[in-house]
N, C-alpha and C. Protein backbone atom coordinates (compact mmCIF):
# COMPACT_ATOMS: atom_id res chain seq x y z
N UNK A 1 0.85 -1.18 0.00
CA UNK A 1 0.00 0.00 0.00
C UNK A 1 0.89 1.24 0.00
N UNK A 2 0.60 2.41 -0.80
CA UNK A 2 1.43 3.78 -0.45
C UNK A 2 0.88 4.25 0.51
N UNK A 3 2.23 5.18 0.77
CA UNK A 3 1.42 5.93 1.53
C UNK A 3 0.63 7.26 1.94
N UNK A 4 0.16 7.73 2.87
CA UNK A 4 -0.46 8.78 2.25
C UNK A 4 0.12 10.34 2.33
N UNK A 5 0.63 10.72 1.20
CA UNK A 5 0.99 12.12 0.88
C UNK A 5 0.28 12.99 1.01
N UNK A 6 -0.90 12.95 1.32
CA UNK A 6 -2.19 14.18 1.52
C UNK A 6 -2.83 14.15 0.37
N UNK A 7 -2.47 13.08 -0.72
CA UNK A 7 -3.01 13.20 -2.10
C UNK A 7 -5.07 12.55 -1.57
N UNK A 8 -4.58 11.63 -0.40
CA UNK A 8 -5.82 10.92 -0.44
C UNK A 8 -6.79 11.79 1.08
N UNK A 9 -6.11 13.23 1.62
CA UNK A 9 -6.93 13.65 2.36
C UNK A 9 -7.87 14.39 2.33
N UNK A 10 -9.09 14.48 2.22
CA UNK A 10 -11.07 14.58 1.76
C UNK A 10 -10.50 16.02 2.30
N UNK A 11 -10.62 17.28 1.88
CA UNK A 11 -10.47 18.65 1.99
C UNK A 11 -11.55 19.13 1.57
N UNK A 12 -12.13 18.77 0.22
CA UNK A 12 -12.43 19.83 -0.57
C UNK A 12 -13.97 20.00 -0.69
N UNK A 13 -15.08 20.58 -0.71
CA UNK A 13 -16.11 20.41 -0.29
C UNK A 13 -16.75 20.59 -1.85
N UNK A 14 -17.85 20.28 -2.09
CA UNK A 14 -18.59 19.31 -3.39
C UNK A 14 -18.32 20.71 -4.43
N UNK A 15 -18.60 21.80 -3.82
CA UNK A 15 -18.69 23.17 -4.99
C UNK A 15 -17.73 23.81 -5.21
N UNK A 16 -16.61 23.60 -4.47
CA UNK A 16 -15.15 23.76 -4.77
C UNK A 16 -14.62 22.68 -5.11
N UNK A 17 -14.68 21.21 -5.41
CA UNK A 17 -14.37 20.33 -6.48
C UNK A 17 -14.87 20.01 -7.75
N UNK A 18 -16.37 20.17 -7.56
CA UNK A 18 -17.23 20.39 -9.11
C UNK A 18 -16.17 21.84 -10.03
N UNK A 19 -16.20 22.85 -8.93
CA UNK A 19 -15.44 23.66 -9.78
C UNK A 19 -13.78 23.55 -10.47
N UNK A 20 -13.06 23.15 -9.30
CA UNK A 20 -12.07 22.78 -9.46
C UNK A 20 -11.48 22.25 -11.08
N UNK A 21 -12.90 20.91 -11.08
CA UNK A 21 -12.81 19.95 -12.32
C UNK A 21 -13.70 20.22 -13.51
N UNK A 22 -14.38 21.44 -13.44
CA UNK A 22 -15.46 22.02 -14.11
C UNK A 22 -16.52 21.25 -14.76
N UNK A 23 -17.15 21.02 -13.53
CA UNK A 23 -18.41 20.22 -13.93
C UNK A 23 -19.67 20.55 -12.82
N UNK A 24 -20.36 19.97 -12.89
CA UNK A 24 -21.55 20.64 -11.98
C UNK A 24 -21.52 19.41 -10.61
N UNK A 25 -22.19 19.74 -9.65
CA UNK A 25 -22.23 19.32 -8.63
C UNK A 25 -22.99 18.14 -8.55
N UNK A 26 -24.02 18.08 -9.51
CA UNK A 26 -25.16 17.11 -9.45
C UNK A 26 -24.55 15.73 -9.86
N UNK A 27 -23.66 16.11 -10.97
CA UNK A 27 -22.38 15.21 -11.83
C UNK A 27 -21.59 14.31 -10.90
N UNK A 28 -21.32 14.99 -9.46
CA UNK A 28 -20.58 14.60 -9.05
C UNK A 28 -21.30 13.38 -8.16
N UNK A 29 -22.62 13.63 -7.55
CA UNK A 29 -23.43 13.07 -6.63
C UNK A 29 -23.46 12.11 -7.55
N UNK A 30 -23.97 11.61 -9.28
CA UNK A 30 -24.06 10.96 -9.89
C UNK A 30 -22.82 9.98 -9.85
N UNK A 31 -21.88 10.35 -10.28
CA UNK A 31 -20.88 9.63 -10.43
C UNK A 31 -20.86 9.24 -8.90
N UNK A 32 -21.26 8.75 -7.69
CA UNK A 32 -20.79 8.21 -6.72
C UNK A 32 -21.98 7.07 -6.55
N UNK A 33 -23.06 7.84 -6.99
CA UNK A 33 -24.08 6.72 -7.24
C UNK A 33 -23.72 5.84 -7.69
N UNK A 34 -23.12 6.04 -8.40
CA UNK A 34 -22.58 5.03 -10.12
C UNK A 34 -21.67 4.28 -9.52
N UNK A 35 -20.64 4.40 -8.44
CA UNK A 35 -19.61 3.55 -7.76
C UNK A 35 -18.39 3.86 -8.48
N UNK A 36 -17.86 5.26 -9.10
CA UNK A 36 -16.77 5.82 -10.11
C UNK A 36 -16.01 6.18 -9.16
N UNK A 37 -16.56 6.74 -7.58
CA UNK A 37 -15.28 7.24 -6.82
C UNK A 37 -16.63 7.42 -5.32
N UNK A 38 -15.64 7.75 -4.24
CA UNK A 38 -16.49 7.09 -3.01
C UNK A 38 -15.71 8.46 -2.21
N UNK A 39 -16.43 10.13 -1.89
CA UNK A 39 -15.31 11.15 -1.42
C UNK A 39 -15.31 10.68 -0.11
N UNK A 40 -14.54 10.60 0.75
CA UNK A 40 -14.93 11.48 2.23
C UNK A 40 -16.18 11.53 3.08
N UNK A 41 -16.07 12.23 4.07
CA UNK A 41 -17.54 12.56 4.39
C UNK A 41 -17.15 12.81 6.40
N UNK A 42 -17.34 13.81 6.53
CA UNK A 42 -17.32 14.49 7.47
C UNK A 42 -17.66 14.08 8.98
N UNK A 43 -18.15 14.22 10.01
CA UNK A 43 -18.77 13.39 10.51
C UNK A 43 -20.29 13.46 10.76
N UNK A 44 -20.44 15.05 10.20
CA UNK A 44 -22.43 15.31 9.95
C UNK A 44 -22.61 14.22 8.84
N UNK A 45 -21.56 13.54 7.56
CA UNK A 45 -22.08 13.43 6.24
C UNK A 45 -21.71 14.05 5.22
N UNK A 46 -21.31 15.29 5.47
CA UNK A 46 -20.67 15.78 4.14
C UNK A 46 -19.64 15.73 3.24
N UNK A 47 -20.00 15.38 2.08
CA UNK A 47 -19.02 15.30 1.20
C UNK A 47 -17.79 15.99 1.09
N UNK A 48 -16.73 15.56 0.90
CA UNK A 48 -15.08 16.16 0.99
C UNK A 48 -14.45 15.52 0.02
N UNK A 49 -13.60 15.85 -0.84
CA UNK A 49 -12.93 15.11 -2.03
C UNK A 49 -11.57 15.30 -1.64
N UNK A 50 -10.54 14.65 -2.03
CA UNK A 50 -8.88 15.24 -1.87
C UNK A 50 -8.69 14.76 -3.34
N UNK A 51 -7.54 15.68 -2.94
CA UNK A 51 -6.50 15.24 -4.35
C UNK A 51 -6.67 14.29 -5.77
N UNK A 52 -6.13 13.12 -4.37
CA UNK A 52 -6.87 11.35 -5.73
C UNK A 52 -8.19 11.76 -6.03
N UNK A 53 -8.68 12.06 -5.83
CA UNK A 53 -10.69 12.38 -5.89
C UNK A 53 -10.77 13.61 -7.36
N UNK A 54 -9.75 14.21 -7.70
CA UNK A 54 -10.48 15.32 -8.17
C UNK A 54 -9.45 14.65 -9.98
N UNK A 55 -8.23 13.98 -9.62
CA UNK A 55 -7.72 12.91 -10.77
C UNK A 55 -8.25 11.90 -11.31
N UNK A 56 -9.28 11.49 -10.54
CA UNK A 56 -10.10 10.73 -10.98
C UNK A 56 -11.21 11.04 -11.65
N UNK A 57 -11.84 12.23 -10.95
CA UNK A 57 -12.61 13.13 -11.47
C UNK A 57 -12.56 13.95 -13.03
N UNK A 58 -11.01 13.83 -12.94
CA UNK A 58 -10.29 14.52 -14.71
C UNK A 58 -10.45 13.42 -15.36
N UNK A 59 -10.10 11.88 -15.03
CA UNK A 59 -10.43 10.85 -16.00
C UNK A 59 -11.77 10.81 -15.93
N UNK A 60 -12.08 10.89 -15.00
CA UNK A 60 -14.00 10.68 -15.91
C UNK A 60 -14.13 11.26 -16.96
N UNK A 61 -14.14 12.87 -16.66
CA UNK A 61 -14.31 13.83 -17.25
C UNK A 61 -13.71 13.34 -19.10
N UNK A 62 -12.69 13.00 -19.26
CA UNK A 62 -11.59 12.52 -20.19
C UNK A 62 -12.41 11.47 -20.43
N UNK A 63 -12.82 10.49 -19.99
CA UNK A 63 -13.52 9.14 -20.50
C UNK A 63 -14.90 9.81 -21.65
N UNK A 64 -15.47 10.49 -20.97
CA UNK A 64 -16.86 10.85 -21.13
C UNK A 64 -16.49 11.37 -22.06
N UNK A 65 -15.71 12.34 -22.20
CA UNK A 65 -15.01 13.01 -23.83
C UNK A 65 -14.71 12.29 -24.63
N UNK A 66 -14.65 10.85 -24.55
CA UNK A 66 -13.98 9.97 -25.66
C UNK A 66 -15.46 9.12 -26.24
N UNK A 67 -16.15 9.59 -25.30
CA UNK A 67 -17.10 8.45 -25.67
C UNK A 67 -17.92 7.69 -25.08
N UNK A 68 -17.10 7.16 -23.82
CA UNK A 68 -17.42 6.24 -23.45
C UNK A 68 -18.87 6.39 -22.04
N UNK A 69 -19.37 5.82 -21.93
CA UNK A 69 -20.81 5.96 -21.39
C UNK A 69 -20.26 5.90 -19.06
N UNK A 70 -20.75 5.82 -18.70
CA UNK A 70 -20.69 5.76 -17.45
C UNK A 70 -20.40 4.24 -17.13
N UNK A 71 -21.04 3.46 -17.81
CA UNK A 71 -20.81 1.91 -17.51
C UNK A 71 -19.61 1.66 -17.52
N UNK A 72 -19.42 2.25 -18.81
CA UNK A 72 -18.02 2.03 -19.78
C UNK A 72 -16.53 2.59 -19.08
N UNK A 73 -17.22 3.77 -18.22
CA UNK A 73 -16.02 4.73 -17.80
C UNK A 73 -15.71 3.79 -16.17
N UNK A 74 -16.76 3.29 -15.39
CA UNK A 74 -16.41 2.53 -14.43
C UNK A 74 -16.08 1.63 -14.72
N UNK A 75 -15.90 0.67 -16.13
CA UNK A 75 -14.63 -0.68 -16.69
C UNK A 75 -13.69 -0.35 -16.76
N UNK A 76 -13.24 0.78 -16.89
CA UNK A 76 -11.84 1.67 -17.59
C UNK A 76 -11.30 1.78 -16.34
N UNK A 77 -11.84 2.58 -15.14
CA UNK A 77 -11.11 2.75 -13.71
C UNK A 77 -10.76 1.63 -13.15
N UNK A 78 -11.96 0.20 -12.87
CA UNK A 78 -11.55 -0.94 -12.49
C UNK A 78 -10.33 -1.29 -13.18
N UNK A 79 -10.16 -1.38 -14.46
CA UNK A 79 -8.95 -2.00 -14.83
C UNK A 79 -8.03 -1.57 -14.77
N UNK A 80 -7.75 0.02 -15.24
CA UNK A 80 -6.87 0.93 -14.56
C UNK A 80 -6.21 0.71 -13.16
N UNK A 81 -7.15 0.29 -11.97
CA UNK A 81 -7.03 0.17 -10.73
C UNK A 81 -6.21 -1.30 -10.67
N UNK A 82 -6.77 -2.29 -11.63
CA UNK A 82 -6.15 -3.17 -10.80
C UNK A 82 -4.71 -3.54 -11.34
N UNK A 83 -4.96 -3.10 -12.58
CA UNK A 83 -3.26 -2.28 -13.46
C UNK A 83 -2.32 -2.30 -12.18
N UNK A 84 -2.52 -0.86 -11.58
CA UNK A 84 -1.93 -0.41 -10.93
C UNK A 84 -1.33 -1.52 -9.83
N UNK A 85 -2.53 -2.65 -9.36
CA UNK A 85 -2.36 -2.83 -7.68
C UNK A 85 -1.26 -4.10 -8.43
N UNK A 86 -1.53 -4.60 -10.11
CA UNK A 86 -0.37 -5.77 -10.86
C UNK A 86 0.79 -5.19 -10.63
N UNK A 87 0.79 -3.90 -11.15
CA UNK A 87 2.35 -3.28 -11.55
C UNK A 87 3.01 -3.30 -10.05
N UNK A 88 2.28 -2.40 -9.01
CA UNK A 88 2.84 -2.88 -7.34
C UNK A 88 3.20 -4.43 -7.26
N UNK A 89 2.11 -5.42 -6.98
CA UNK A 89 2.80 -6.83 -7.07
C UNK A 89 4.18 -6.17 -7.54
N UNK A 90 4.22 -6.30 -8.86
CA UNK A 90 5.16 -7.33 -9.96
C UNK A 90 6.54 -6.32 -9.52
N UNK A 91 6.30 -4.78 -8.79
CA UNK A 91 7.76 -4.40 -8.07
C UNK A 91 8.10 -4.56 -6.94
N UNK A 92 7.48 -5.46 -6.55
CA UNK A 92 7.46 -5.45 -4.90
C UNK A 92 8.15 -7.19 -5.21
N UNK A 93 7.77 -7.91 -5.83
CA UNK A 93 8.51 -9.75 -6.35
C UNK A 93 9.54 -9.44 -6.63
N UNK A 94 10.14 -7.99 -7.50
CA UNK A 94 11.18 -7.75 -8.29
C UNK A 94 12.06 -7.32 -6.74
N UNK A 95 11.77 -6.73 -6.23
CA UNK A 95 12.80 -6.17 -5.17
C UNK A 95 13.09 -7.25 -4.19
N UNK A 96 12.12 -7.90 -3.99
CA UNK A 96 12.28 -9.08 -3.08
C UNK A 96 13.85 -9.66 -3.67
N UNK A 97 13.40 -10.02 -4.60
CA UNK A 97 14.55 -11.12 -5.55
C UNK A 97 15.62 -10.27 -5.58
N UNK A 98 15.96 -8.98 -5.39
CA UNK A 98 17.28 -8.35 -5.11
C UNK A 98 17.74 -7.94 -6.46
């Protein structure tokens, strides 16, 4: 697991990240419905995004520009994601072995 640089700490509150990533707020409630990204949340409940949250938010944004539908854009992150958690494995076997 990395660790955390502040990239993954929930700061940012829903109308200063909709803006941030220029999209509307409602967009954003949607996309969590959808299971695309999961922000934060305060301890009343309120939504908070960090960093990772608003990069993810640019690939949606980037998916949806290409085409691809919401279904489509949550296949792209899963695989993306688990990309990522292979490529960890496969440097973490490599360092082992010296």
């Amino acid at each position: 697991m990395e660790p955390d640089t502040g990239r993954r700490t929930a700061v940012y509150a829903i109308s200063v990240a909709a803006e941030m990533v220029g999209t509307g707020q409602q967009n954003l409630r949607l996309y969590e419905r959808k299971g695309l990204l999961e922000p934060g949340r305060t301890v009343g409940g309120t939504r908070r995004y960090s960093e990772q949250d608003l990069v993810t938010l640019r690939r949606i944004s980037a998916l949806l520009e290409d085409g691809l539908n919401l279904a489509g854009v949550r296949v792209v992150l899963e695989l993306e994601a688990a990309n990522r958690c292979l490529q960890m494995q496969l440097a973490a076997a490599r360092h082992r072995r010296g």
